[in-house]
Protein backbone atom coordinates (compact mmCIF):
# COMPACT_ATOMS: atom_id res chain seq x y z
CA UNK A 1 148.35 126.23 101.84
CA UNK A 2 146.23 129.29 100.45
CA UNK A 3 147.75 132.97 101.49
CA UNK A 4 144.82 134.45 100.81
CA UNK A 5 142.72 137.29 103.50
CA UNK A 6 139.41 137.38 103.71
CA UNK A 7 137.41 140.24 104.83
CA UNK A 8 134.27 139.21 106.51
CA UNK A 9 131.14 141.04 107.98
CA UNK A 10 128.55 140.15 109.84
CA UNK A 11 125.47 140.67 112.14
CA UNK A 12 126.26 139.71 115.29
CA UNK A 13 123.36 140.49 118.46
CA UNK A 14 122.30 143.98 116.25
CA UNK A 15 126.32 144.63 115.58
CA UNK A 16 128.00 144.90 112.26
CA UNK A 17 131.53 143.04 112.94
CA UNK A 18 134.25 143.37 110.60
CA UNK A 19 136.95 140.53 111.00
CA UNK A 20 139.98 139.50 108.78
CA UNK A 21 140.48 135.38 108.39
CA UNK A 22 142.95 133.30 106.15
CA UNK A 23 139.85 130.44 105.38
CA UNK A 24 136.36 130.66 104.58
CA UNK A 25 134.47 127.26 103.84
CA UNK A 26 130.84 125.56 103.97
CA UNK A 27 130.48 124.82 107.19
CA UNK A 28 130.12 121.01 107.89
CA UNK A 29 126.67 122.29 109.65
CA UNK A 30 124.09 122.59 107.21
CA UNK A 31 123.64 126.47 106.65
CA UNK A 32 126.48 127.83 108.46
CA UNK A 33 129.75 128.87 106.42
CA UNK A 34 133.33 128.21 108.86
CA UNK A 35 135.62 130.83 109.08
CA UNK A 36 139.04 130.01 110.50
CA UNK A 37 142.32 131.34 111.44
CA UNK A 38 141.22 134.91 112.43
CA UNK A 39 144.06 137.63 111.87
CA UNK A 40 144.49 140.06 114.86
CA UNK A 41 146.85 142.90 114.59
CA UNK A 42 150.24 142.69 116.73
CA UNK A 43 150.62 145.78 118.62
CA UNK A 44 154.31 145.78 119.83
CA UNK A 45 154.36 149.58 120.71
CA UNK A 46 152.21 151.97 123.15
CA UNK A 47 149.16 152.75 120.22
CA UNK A 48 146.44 150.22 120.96
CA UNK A 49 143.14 149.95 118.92
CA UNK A 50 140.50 149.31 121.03
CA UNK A 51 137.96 147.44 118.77
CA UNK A 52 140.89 145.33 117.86
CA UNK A 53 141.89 144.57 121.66
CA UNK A 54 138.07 144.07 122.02
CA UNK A 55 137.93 141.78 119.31
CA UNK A 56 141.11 139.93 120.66
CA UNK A 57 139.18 139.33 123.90
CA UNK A 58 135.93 137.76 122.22
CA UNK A 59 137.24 135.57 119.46
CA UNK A 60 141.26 135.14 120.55
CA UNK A 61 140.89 131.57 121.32
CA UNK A 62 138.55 130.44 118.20
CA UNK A 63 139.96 128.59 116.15
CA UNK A 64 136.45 128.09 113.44
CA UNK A 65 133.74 130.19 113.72
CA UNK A 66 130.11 129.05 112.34
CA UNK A 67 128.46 131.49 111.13
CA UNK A 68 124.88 131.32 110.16
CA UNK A 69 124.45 132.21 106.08
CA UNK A 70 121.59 134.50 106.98
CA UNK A 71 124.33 136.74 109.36
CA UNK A 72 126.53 137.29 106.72
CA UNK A 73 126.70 140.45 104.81
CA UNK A 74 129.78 139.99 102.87
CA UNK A 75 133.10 138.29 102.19
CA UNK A 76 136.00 139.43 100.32
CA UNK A 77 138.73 138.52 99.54
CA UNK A 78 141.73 141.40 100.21
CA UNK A 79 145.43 142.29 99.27
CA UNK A 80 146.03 143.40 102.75
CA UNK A 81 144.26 143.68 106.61
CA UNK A 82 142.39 147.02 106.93
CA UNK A 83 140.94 148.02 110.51
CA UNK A 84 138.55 145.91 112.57
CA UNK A 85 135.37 147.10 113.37
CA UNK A 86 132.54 146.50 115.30
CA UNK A 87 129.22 148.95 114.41
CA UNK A 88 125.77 149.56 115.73
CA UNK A 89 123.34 147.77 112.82
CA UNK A 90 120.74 150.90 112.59
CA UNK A 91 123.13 153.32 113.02
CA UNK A 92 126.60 152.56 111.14
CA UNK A 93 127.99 154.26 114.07
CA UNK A 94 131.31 152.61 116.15
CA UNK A 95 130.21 150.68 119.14
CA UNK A 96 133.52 150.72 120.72
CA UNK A 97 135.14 154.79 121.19
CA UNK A 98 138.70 155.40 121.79
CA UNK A 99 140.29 156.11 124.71
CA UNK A 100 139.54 160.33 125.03
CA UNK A 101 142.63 161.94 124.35
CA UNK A 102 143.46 165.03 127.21
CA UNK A 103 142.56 168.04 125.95
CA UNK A 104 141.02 166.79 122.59
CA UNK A 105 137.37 168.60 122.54
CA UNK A 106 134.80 166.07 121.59
């Protein structure tokens, strides 16, 4: 059994989303690629990133994704798991903000 990450992005209903998975195969599907065992952070203290709880909450209970070829943007292969991320397509900016912090301007 491979240890290897994956970093994988993809367009997803005009979102960029940034997930980390430990396979990525042709899909059995003609033009689909399968990406399995998705990596979620384990947040054991008070600090919790949203986009990863949001992430949690749509693909928690997946265990293969098919995802069209066309969707794709890139897959690499990584040493370690970055951050999660989901982003607005046109815009590059974050779709999901932070919790606002008291007294933080914004």
């Amino acid at each position: 059994m491979s240890n290897a990450l994956y970093k994988v992005t993809f367009l997803n209903h005009g979102k960029v989303y940034e997930l980390y998975a430990r396979h990525v195969a042709g899909s059995h599907l003609w033009g689909f690629n399968e990406i399995g065992d998705l990596v979620f952070d384990v947040h054991d203290g008070l600090v919790v990133d949203p986009t990863e709880e949001r992430l949690r909450e749509e693909f928690g209970n997946t265990r293969k994704l098919h995802l069209p070829m066309q969707s794709i943007i890139r897959i690499e292969e990584v040493e370690k798991k970055g951050q999660s991320a989901i982003r607005d397509a046109a815009s590059g900016e974050s779709v999901v903000t932070p919790f606002p912090v008291p007294g933080k301007p914004r």
